[in-house]
Protein backbone atom coordinates (compact mmCIF):
# COMPACT_ATOMS: atom_id res chain seq x y z
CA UNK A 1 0.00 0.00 0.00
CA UNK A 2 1.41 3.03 -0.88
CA UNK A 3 2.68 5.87 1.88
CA UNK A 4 0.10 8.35 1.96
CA UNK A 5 1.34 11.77 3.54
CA UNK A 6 -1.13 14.01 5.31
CA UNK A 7 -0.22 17.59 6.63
CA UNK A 8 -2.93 18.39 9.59
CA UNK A 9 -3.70 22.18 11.45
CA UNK A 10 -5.64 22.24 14.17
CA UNK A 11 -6.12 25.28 16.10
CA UNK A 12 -8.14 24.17 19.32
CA UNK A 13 -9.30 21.73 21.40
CA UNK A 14 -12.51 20.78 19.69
CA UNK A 15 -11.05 20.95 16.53
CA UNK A 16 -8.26 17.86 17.51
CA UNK A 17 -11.35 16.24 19.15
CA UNK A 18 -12.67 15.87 16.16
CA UNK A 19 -9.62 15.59 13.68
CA UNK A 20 -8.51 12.73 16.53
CA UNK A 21 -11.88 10.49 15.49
CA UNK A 22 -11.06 10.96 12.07
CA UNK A 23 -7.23 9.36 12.53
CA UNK A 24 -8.43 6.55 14.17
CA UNK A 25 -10.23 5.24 11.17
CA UNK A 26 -7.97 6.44 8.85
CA UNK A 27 -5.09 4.36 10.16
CA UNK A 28 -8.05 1.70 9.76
CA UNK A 29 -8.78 2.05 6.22
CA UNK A 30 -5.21 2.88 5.08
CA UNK A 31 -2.39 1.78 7.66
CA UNK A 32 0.72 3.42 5.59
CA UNK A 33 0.15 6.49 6.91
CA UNK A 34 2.55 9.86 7.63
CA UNK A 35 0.90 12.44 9.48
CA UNK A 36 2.67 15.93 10.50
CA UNK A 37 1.31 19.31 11.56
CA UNK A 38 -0.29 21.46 13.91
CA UNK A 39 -2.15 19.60 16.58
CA UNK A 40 -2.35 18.51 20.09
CA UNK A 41 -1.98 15.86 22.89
CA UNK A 42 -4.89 13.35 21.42
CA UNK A 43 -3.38 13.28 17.89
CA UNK A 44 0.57 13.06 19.04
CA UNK A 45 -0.80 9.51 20.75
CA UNK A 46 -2.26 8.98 17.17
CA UNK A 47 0.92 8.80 15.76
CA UNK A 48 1.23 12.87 14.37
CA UNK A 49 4.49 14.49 14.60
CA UNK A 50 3.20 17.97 15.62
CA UNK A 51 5.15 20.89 14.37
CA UNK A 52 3.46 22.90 16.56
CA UNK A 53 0.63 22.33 19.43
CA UNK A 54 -2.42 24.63 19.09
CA UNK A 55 -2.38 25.31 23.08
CA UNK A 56 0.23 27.68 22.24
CA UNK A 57 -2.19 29.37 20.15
CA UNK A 58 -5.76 29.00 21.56
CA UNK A 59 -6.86 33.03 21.54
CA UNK A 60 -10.38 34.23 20.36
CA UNK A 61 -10.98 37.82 19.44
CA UNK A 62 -10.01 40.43 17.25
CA UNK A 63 -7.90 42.52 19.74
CA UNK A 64 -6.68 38.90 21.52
CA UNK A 65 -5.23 38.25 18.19
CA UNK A 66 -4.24 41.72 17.53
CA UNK A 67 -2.36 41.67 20.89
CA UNK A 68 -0.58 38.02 19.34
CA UNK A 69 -0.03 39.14 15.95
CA UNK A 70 3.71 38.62 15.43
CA UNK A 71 3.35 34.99 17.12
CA UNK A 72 0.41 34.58 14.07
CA UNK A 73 2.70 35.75 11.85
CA UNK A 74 5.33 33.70 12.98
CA UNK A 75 3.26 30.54 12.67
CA UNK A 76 2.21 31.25 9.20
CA UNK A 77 5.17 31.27 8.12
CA UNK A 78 7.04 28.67 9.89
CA UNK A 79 3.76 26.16 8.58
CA UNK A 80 4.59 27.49 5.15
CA UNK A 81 7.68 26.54 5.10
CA UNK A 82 7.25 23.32 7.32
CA UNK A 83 4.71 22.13 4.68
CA UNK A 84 6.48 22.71 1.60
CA UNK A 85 9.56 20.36 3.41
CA UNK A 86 7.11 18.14 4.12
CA UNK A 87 5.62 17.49 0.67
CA UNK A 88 2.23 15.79 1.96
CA UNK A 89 -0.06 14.47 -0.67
CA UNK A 90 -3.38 16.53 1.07
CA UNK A 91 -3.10 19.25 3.34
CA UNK A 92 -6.36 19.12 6.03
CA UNK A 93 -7.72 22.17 7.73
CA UNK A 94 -9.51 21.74 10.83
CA UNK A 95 -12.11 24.97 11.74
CA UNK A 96 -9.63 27.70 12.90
CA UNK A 97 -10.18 30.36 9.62
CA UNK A 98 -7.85 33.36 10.53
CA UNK A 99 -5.27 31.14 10.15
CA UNK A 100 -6.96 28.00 7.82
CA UNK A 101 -8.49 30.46 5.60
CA UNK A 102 -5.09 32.14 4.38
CA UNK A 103 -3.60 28.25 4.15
CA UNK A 104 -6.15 27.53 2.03
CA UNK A 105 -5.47 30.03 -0.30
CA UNK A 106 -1.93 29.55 -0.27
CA UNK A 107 -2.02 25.69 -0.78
CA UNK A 108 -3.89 26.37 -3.77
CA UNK A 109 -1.33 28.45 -5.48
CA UNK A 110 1.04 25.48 -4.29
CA UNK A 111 -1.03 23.15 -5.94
CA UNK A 112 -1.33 21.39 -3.14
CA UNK A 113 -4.80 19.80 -2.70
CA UNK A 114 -6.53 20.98 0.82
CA UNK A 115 -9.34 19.02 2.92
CA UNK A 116 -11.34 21.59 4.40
CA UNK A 117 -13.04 19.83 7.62
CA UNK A 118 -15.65 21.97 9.82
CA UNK A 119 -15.48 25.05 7.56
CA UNK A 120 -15.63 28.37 9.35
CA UNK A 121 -19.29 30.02 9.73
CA UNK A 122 -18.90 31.94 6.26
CA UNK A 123 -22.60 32.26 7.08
CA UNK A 124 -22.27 34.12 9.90
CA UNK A 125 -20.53 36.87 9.02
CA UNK A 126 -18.38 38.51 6.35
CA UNK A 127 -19.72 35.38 4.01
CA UNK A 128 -17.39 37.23 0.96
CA UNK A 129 -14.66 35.25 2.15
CA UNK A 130 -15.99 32.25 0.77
CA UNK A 131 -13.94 32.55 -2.20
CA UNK A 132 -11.08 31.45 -0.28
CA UNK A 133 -12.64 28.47 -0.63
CA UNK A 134 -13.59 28.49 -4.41
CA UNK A 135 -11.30 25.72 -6.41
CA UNK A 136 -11.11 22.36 -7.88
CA UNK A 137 -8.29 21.29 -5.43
CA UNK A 138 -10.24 22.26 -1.91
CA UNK A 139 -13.07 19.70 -0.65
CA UNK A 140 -14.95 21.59 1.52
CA UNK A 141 -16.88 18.71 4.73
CA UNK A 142 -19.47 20.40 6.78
CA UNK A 143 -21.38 19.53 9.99
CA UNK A 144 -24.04 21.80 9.90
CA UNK A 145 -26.63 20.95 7.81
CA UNK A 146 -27.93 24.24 6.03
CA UNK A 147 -24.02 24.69 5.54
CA UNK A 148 -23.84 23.32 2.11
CA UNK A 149 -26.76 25.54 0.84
CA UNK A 150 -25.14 28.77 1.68
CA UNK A 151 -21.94 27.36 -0.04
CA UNK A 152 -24.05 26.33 -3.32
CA UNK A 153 -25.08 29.77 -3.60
CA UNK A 154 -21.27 31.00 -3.47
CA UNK A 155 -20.40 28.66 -6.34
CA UNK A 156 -18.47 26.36 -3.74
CA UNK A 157 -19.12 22.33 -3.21
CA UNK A 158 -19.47 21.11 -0.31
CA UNK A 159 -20.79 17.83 1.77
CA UNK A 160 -22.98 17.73 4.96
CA UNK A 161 -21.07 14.54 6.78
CA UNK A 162 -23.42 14.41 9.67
CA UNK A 163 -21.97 16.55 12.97
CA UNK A 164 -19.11 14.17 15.03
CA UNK A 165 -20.82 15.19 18.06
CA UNK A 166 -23.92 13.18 17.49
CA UNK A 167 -22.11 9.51 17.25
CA UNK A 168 -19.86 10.72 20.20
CA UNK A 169 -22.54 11.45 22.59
CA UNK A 170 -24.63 8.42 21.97
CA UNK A 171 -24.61 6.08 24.49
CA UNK A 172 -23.10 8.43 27.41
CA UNK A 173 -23.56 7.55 31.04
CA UNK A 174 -24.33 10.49 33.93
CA UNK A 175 -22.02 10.91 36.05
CA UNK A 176 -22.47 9.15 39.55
CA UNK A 177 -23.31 11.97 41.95
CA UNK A 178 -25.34 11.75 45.56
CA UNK A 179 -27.42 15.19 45.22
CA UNK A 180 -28.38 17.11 42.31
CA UNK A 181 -25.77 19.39 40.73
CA UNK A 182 -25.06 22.23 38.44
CA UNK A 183 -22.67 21.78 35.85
CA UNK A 184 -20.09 24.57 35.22
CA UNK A 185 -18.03 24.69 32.16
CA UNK A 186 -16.14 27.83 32.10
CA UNK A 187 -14.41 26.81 28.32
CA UNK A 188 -11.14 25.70 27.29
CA UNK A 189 -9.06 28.71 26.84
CA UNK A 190 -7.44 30.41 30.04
CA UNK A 191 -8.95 33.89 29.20
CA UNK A 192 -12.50 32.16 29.23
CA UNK A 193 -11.85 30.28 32.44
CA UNK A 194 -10.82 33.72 33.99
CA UNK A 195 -13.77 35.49 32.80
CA UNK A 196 -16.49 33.35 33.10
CA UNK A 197 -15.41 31.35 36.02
CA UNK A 198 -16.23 33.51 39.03
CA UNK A 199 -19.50 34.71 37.34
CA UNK A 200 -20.42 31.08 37.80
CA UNK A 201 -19.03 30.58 41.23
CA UNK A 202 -21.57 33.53 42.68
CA UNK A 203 -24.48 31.13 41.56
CA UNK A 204 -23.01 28.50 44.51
CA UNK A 205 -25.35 30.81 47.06
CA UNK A 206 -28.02 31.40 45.70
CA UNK A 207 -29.18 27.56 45.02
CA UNK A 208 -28.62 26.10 47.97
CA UNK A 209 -30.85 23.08 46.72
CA UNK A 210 -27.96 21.37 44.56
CA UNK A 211 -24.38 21.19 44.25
CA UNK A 212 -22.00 22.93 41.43
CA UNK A 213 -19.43 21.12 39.65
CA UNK A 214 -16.53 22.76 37.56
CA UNK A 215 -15.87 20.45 34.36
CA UNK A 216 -11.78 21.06 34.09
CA UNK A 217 -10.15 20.51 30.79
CA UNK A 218 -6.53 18.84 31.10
CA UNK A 219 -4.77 21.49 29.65
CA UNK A 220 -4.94 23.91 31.86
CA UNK A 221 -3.46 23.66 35.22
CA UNK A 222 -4.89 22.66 38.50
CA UNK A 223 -4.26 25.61 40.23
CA UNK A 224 -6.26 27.99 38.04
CA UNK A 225 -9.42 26.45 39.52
CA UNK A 226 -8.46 26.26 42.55
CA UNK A 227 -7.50 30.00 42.96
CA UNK A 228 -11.10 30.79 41.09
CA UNK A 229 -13.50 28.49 42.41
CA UNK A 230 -11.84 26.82 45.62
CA UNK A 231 -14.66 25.59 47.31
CA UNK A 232 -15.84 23.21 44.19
CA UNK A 233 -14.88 19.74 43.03
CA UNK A 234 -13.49 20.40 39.58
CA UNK A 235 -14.12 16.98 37.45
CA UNK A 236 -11.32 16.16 34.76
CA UNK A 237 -12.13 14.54 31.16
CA UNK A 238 -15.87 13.58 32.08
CA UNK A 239 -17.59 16.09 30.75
CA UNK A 240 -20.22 14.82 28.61
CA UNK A 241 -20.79 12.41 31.62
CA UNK A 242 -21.23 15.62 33.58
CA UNK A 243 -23.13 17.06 31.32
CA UNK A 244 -25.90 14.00 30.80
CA UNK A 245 -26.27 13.27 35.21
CA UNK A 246 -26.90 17.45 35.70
CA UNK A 247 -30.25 19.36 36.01
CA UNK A 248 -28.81 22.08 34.21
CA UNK A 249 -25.77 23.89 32.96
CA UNK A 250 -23.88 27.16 33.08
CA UNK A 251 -21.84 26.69 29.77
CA UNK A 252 -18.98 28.84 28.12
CA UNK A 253 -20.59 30.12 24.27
CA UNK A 254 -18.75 27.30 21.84
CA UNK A 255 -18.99 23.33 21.06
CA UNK A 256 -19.92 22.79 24.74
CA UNK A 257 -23.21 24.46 24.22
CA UNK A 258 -24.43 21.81 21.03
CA UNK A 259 -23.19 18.91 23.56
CA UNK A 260 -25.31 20.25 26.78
CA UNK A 261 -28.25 20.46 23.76
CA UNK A 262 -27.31 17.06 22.38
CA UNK A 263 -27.38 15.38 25.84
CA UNK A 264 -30.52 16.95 26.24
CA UNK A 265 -29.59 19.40 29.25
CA UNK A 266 -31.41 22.57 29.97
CA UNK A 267 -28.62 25.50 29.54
CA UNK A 268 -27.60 28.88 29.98
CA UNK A 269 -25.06 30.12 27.53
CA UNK A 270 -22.78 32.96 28.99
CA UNK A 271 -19.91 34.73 27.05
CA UNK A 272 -17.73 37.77 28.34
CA UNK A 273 -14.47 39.01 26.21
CA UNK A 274 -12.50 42.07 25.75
CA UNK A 275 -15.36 44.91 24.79
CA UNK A 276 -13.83 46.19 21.79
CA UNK A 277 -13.45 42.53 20.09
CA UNK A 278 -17.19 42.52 21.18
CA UNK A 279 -18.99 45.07 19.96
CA UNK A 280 -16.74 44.97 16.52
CA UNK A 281 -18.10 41.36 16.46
CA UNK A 282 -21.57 42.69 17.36
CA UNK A 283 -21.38 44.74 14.14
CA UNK A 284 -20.04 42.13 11.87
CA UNK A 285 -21.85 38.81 12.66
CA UNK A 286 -25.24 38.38 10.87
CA UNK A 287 -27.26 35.44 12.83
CA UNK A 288 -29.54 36.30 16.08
CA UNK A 289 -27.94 33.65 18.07
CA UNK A 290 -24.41 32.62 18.86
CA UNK A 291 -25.26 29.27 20.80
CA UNK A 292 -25.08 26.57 18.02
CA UNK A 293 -28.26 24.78 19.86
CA UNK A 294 -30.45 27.99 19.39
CA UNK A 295 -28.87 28.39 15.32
CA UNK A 296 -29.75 25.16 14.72
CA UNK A 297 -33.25 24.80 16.01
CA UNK A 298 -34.05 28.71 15.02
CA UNK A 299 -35.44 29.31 18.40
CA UNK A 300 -33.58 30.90 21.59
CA UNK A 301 -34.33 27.27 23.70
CA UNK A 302 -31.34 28.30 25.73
CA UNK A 303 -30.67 32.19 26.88
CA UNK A 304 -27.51 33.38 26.16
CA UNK A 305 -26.15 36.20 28.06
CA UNK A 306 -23.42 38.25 26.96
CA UNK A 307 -21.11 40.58 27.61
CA UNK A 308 -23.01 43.56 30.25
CA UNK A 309 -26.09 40.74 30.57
CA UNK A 310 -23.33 38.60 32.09
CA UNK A 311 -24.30 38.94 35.65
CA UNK A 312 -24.68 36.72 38.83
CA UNK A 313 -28.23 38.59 39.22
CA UNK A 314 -29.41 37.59 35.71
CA UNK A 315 -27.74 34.28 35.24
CA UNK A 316 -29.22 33.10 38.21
CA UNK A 317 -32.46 34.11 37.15
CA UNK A 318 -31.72 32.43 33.82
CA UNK A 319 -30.97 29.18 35.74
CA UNK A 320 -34.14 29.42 37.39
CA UNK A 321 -36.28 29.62 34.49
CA UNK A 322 -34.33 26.39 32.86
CA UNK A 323 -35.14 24.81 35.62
CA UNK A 324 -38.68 25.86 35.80
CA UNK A 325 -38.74 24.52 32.33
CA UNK A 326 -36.75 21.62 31.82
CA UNK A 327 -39.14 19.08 30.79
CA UNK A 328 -40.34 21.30 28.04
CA UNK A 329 -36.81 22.16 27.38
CA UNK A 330 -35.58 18.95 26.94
CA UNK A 331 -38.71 17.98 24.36
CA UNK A 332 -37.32 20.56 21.99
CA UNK A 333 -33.89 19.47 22.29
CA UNK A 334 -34.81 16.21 21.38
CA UNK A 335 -34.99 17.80 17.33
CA UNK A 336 -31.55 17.94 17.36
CA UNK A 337 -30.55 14.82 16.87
CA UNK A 338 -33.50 14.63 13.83
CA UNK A 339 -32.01 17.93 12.40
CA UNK A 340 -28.49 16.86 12.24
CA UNK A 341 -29.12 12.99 11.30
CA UNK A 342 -27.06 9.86 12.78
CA UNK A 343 -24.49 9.56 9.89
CA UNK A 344 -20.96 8.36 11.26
CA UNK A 345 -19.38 11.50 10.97
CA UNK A 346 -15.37 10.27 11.38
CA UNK A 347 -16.07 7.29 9.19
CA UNK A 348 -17.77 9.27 6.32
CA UNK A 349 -14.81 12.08 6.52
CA UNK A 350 -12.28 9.45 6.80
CA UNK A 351 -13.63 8.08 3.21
CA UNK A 352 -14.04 11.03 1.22
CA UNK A 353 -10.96 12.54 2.34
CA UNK A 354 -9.16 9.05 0.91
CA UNK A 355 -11.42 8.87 -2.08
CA UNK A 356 -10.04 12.52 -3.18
CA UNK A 357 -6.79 12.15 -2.36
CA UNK A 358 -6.59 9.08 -4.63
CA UNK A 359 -7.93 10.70 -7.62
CA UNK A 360 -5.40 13.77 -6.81
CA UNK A 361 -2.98 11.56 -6.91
């Protein structure tokens, strides 16, 4: 069987989540494999020599990445260079656009063919940077499924492969706690934990009724959630378990928010950042909602609070009402599932991305 070589960037933890499934069946289907590129703890086990590890890079915003610039720069570069050394036979793009977009359009010119897996949310705003993502060598594999409508109307192919999410969250088990809790998951990214963490931790108080539990990503240390929320147990690589034994959720605005709505758990959405990146995004992005639960369905089933509305006083009052209404709540969840389908999401990826990069070939 002949070597196949497959560049990978990754630019969060989602993203290698995902790009992770997708690995293990390709090693499956086609065992003389070479993978190299930007990625993270989960796909280094897989066998990827990473370049470079997206924790170095995890920042969201336009003046976080303003502040960062010359490190983006940097890393542009040096994966320019890296991938031209490596001469892989498909370059694959994982989410991340301000720095997958520009790859893209440089691979192109390259002739190097690109997978383009979990496009960005062209729809959402600025959609004139689709043509990035216009050309015979770029397969573009969605997981939302209006997303290939929106790219049909920009003169760009692209394939609904059914949302990973779905398969992964399947047959989860609660987790095993004595009293009813709150889950807590403050996001991935140390800015997030900072911000949103103690918001959540003033809720402790005022529902005396259950217990709170932090969901803690490995990446970040120990010690960051003990110096914000001390008093709570902070639960490590369960969170989907956490997420499918609690009454309700405080979650971070980002993937977490489609899993509480997949798992069928009533949720408030919170999201605080730096104001300016705010209110330029506020003036750029064209969707009412920025929980993926509430874009999907077309209905605000969770609140989201953002930004000034990101108080103690009104989350709390959020929480109640979820609560109130959970039953209801979890009825209309249940259309998830319908409206993004069952299809095996890693196995489906995992064959189109070797069907094109045979006929590239």
């Amino acid at each position: 069987m002949k070597l196949l070589r497959l560049y990978w960037v990754v630019g969060e933890l989602s993203g290698e989540m995902h790009a992770a499934s997708v690995i293990s069946v390709l090693r499956q289907l086609h065992p003389n494999l070479h993978l190299r590129g930007m990625g993270g703890d989960a796909m280094a086990a897989l066998g990827m020599e990473l370049a470079a590890h997206w924790r170095d890079y995890a920042v969201v915003g336009f003046i976080e990445v303003l502040q960062n610039l010359p490190r983006f720069i940097w890393l542009y570069r040096y994966l320019r260079r890296d991938i031209l050394a490596y001469r892989p036979d498909r370059l694959i793009l994982v989410d991340y656009p301000g720095l997958n977009l520009r790859l893209a359009r440089w691979a192109v010119k390259h002739r190097i063919p690109v997978t383009y897996f979990i496009p960005p949310q062209l729809w959402a705003w600025n959609p004139g940077r689709v043509r990035s993502l216009r050309n015979e060598l770029i397969q573009v594999l969605c997981i939302l499924p209006f997303e290939p409508e929106f790219y049909a109307k920009h003169a760009v192919s692209a394939i609904y492969v059914g949302h990973p999410l779905v398969e992964r969250l399947r047959d989860i088990e609660p987790f095993s706690w004595e009293r009813p809790y709150i889950a807590l998951l403050p996001g991935s990214r140390v800015h997030e934990v900072k911000h949103m963490l103690p918001v959540m931790v003033e809720l402790v108080g005022l529902f005396p009724q259950y217990d709170f539990l932090v969901s803690k990503v490995s990446h970040l240390p120990e010690a960051l959630y003990k110096n914000l929320a001390p008093g709570l147990l902070h639960i490590e690589g369960h969170t989907p378990e956490l997420l499918r034994g609690a009454m309700a959720a405080v979650v971070t605005s980002g993937t977490a928010t489609l899993e509480a709505g997949l798992l069928g758990v009533p949720t408030v959405i919170l999201y605080k950042g730096n104001p300016l990146s705010y209110h330029i995004a506020r003036r750029l992005v064209q969707v009412p909602f920025i929980g993926l639960p509430n874009l999907i369905l077309g209905e605000r089933v969770f609140p989201e609070l953002i930004q000034s509305d990101c108080t103690p006083q009104k989350v709390a009052s959020a929480l109640r009402e979820q609560l109130q209404k959970a039953e209801q709540i979890r009825q209309k969840l249940q259309q998830l599932r319908v409206l993004l389908g069952e299809q095996r999401t890693a196995e489906t990826v995992a064959q189109l991305l070797l069907t094109a990069t045979t006929d590239t070939g």
